[in-house]
N, C-alpha and C. Protein backbone atom coordinates (compact mmCIF):
# COMPACT_ATOMS: atom_id res chain seq x y z
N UNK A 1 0.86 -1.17 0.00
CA UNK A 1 0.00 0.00 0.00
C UNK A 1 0.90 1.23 0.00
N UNK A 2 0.71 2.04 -1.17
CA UNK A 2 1.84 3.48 -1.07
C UNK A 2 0.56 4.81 -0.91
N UNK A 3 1.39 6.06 -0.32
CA UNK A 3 0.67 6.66 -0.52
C UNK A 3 0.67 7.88 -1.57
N UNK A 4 -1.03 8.08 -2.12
CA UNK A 4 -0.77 9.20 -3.28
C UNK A 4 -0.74 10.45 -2.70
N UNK A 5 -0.92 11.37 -3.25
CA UNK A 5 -0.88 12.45 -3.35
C UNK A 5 -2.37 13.09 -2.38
N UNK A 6 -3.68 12.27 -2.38
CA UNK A 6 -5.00 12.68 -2.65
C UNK A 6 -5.00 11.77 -1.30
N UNK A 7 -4.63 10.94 -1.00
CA UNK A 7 -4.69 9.84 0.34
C UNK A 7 -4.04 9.99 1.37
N UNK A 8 -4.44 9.94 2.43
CA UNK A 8 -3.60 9.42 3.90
C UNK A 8 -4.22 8.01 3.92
N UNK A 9 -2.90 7.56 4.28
CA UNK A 9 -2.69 6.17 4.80
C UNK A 9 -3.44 6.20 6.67
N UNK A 10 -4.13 5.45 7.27
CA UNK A 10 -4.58 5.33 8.59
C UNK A 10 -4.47 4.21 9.33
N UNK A 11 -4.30 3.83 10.52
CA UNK A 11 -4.36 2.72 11.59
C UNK A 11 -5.78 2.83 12.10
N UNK A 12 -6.48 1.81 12.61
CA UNK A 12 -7.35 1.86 13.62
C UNK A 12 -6.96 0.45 14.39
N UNK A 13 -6.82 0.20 15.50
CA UNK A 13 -6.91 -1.02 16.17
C UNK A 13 -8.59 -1.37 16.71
N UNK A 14 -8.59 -2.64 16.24
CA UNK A 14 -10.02 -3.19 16.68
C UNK A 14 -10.14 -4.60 17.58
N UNK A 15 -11.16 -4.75 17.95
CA UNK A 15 -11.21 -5.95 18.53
C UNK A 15 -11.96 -7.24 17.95
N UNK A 16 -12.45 -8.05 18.15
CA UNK A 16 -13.21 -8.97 17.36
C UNK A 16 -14.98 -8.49 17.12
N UNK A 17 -15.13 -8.00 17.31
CA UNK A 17 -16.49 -7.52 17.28
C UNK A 17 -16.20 -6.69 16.01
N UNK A 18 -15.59 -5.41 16.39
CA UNK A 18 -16.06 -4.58 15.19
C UNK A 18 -15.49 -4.90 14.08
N UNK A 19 -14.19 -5.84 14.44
CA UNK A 19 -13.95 -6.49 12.68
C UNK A 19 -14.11 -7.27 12.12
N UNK A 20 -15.62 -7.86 12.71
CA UNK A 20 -16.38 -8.71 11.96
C UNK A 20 -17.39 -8.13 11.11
N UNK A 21 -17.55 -6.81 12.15
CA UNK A 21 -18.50 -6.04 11.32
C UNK A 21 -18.09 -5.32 9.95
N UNK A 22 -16.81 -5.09 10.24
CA UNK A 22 -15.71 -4.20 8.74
C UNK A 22 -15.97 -5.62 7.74
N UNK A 23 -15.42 -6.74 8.43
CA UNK A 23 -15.35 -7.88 7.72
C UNK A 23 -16.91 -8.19 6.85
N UNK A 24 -18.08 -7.88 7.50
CA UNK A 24 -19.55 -8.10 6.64
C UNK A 24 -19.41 -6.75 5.95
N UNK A 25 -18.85 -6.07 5.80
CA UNK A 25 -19.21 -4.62 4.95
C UNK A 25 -18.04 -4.90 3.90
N UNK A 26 -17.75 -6.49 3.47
CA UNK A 26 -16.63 -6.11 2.59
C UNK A 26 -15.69 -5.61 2.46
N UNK A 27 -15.21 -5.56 3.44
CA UNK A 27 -13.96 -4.64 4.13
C UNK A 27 -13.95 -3.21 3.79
N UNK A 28 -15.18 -2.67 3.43
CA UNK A 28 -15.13 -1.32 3.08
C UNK A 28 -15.46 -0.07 3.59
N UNK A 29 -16.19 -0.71 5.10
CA UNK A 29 -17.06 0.59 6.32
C UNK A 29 -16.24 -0.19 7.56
N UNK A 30 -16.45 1.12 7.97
CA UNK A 30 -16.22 1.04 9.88
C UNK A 30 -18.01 0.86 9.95
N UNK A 31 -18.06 -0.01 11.17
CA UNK A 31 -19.75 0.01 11.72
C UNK A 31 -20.08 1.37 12.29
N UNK A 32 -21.33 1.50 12.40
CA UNK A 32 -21.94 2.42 13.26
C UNK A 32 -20.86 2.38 14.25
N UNK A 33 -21.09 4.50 15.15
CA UNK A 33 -20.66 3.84 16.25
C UNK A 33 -21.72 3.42 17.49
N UNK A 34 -21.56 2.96 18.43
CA UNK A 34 -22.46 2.81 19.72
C UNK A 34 -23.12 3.64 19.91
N UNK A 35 -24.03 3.87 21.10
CA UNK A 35 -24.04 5.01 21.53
C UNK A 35 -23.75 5.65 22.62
N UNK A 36 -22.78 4.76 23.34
CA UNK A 36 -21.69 5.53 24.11
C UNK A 36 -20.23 6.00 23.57
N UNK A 37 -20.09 5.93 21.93
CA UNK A 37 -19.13 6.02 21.54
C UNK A 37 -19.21 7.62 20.41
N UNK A 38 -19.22 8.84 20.68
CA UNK A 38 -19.29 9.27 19.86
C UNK A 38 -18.43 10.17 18.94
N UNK A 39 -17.57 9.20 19.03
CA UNK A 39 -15.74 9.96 18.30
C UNK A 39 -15.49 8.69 17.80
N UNK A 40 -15.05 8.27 16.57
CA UNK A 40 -14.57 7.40 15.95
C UNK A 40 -13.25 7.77 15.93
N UNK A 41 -11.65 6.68 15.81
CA UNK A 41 -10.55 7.50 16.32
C UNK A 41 -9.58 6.68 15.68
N UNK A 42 -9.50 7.16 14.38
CA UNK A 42 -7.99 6.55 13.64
C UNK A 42 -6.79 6.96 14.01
N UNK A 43 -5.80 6.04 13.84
CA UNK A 43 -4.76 6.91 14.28
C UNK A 43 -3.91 6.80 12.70
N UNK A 44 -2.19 7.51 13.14
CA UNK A 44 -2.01 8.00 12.44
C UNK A 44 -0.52 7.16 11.44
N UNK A 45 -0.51 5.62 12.92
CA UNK A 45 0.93 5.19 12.84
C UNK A 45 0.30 4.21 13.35
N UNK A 46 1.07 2.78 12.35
CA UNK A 46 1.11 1.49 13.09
C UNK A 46 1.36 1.72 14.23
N UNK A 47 2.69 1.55 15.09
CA UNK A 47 2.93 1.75 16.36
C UNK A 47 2.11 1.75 17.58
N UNK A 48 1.80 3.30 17.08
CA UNK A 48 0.38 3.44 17.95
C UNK A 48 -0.55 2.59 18.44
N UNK A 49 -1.41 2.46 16.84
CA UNK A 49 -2.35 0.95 16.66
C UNK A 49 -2.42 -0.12 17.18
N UNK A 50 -0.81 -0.68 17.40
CA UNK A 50 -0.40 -1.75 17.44
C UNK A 50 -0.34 -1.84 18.94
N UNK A 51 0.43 -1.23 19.70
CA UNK A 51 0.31 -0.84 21.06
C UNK A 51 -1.08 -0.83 21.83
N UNK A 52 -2.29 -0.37 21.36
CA UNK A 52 -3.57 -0.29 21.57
C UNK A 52 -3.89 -1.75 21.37
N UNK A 53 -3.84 -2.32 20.47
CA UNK A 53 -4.34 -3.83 19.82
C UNK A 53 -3.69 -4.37 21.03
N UNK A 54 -2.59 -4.20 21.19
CA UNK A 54 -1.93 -5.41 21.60
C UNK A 54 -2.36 -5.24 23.29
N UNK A 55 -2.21 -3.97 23.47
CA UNK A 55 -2.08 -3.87 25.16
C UNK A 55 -4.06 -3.42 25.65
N UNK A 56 -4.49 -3.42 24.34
CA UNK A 56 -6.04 -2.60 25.35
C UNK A 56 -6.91 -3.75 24.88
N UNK A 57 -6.99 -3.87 23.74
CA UNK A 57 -7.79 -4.76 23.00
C UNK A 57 -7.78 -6.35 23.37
N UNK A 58 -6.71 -6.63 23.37
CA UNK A 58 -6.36 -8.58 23.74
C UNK A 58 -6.80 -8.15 25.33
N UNK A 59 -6.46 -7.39 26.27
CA UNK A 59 -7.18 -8.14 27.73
C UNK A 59 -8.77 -7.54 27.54
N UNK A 60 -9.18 -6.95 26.25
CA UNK A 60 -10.35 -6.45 27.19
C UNK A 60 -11.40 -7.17 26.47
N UNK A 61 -10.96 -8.02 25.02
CA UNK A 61 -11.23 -9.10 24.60
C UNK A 61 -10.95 -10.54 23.76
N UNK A 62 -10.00 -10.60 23.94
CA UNK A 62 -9.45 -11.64 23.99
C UNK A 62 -8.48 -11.70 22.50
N UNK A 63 -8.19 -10.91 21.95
CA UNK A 63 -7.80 -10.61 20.80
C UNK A 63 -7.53 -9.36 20.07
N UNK A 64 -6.73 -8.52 19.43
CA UNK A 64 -6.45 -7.59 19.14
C UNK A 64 -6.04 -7.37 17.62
N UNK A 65 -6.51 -6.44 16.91
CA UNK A 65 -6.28 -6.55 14.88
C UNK A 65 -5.45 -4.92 14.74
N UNK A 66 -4.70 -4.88 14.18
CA UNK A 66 -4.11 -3.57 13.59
C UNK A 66 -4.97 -3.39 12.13
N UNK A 67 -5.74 -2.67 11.59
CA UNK A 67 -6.18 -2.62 10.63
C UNK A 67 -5.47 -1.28 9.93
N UNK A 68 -5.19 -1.29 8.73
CA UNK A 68 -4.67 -0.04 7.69
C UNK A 68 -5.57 0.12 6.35
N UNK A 69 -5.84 1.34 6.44
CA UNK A 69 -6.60 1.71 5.13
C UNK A 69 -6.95 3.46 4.97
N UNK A 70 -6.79 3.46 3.43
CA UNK A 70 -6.76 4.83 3.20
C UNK A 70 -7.69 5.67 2.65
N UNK A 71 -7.47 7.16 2.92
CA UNK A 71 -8.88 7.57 3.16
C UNK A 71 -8.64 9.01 2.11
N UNK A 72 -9.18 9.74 1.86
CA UNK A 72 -8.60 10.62 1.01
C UNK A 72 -8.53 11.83 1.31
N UNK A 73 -7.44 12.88 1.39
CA UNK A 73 -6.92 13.84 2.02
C UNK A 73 -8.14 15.11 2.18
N UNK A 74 -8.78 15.59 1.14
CA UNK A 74 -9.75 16.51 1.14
C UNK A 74 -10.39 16.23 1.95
N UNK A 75 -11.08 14.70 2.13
CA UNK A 75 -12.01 14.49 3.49
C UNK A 75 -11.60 14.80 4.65
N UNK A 76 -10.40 14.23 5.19
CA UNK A 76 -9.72 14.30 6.22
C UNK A 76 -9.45 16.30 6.61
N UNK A 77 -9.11 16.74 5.78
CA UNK A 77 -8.60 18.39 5.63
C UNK A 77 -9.39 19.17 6.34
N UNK A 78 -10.76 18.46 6.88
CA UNK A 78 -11.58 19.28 8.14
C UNK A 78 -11.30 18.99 9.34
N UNK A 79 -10.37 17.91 9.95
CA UNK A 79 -10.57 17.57 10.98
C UNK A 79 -9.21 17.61 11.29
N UNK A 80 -8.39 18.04 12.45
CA UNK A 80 -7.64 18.04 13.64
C UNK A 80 -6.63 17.08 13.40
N UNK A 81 -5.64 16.84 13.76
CA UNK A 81 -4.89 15.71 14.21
C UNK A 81 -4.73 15.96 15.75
N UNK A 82 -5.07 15.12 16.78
CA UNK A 82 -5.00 15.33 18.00
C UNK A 82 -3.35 14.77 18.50
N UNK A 83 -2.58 14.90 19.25
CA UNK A 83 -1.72 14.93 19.83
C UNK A 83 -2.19 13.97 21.18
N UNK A 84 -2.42 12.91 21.68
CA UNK A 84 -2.99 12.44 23.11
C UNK A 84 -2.19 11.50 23.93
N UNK A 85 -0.82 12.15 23.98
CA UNK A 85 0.67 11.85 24.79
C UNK A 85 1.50 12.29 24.18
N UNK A 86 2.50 11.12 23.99
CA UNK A 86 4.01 11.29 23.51
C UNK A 86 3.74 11.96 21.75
N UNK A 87 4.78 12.41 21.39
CA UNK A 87 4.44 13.04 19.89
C UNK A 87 4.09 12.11 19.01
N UNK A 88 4.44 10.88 19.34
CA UNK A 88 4.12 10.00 18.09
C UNK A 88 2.46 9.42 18.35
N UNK A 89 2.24 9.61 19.11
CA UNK A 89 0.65 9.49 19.89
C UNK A 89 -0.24 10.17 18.83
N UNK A 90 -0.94 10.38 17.84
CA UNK A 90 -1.72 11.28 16.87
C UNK A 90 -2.66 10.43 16.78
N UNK A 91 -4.06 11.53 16.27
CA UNK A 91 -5.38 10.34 15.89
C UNK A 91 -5.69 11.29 15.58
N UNK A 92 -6.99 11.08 14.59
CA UNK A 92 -8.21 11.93 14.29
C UNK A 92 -9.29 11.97 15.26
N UNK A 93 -10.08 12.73 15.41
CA UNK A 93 -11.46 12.66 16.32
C UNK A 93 -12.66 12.76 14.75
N UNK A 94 -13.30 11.74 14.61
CA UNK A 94 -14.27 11.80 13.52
C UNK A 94 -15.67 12.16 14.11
N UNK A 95 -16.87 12.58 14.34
CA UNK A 95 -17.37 12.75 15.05
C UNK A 95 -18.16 11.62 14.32
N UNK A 96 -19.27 10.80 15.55
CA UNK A 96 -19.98 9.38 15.00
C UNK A 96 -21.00 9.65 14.11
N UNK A 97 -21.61 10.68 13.26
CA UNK A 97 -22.73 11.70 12.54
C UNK A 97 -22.02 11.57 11.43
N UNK A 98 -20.39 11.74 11.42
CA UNK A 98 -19.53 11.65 10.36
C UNK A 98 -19.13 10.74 9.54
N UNK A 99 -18.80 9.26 10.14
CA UNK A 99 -18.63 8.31 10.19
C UNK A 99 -18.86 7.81 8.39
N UNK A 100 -20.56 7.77 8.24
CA UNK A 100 -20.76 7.21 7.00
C UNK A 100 -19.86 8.07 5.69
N UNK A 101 -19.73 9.65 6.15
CA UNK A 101 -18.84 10.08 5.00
C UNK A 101 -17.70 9.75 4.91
N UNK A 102 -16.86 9.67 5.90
CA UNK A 102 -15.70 8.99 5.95
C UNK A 102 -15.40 7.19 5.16
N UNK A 103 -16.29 6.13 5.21
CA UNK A 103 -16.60 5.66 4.70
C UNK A 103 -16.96 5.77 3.41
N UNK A 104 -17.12 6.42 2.77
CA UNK A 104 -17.49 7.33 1.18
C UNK A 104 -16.11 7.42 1.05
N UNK A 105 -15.13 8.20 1.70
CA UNK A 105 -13.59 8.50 0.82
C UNK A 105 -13.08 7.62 1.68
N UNK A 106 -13.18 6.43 1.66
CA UNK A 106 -12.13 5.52 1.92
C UNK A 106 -11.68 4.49 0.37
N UNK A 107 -10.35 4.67 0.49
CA UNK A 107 -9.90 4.31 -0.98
C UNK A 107 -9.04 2.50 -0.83
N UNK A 108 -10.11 2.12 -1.95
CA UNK A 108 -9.65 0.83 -1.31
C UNK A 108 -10.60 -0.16 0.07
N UNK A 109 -9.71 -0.86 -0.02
CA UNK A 109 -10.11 -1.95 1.28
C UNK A 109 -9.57 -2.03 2.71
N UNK A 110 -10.21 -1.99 3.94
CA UNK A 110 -9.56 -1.78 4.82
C UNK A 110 -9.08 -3.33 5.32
N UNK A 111 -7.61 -3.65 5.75
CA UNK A 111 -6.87 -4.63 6.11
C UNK A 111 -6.38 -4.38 6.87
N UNK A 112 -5.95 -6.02 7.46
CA UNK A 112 -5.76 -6.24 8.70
C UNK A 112 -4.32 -6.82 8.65
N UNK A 113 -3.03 -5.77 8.85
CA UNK A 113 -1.74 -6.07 9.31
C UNK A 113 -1.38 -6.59 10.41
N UNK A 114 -2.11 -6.74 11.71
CA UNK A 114 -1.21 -7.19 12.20
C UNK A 114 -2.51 -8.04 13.41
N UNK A 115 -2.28 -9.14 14.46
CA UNK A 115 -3.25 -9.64 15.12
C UNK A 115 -2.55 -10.33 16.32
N UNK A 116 -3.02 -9.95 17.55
CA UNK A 116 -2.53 -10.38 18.64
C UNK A 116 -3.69 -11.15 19.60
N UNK A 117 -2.93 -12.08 19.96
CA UNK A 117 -3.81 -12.81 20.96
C UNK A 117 -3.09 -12.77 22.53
């Protein structure tokens, strides 16, 4: 996966639930979010992702997915990059209202690099 010109590349770490749900959408949507959830929150770096998967996701259910997929820059160009620790720490805040457009400029298929148990 390279990136163009028109794309950012993204992380999200998931757990088995919601990437079954990416997984029935053809790998092409994030699900709804909840409705105690109302920030959807890519980040910006494996690392990150991976750290989350591995350390939040596997104890809190039994398994952890690094997922990567890209989304296209104009969409993204409204929203923030948040800073939420160390510098390499970055994410988006999508708001959950947003969600289905974001899904619209996602380019490609979203995949799953990396999986911890």
């Amino acid at each position: 996966m390279t990136d163009e010109p028109e794309a950012v590349t993204l992380w999200r770490p998931t757990g088995p639930d919601e990437l079954a749900l990416v997984a029935a959408s053809g790998w092409r949507a994030w699900p709804p979010r909840l409705p105690d959830q109302p920030i959807f929150y890519p980040v910006l770096n494996e690392e990150y992702a991976t750290m989350i998967a591995r350390d939040w996701n596997v104890p809190a259910s039994g398994a952890g997915y690094v997922t990567r997929f890209r989304v296209r820059r104009h969409f993204l160009d409204r929203y923030d990059v948040h800073q939420v620790g160390g510098r390499t720490i970055l994410e988006y805040w999508i708001p959950a209202e947003d969600l289905p457009a974001l899904n619209a400029n996602i380019i490609g298929v979203i995949e799953v690099v990396a999986e911890f148990r």
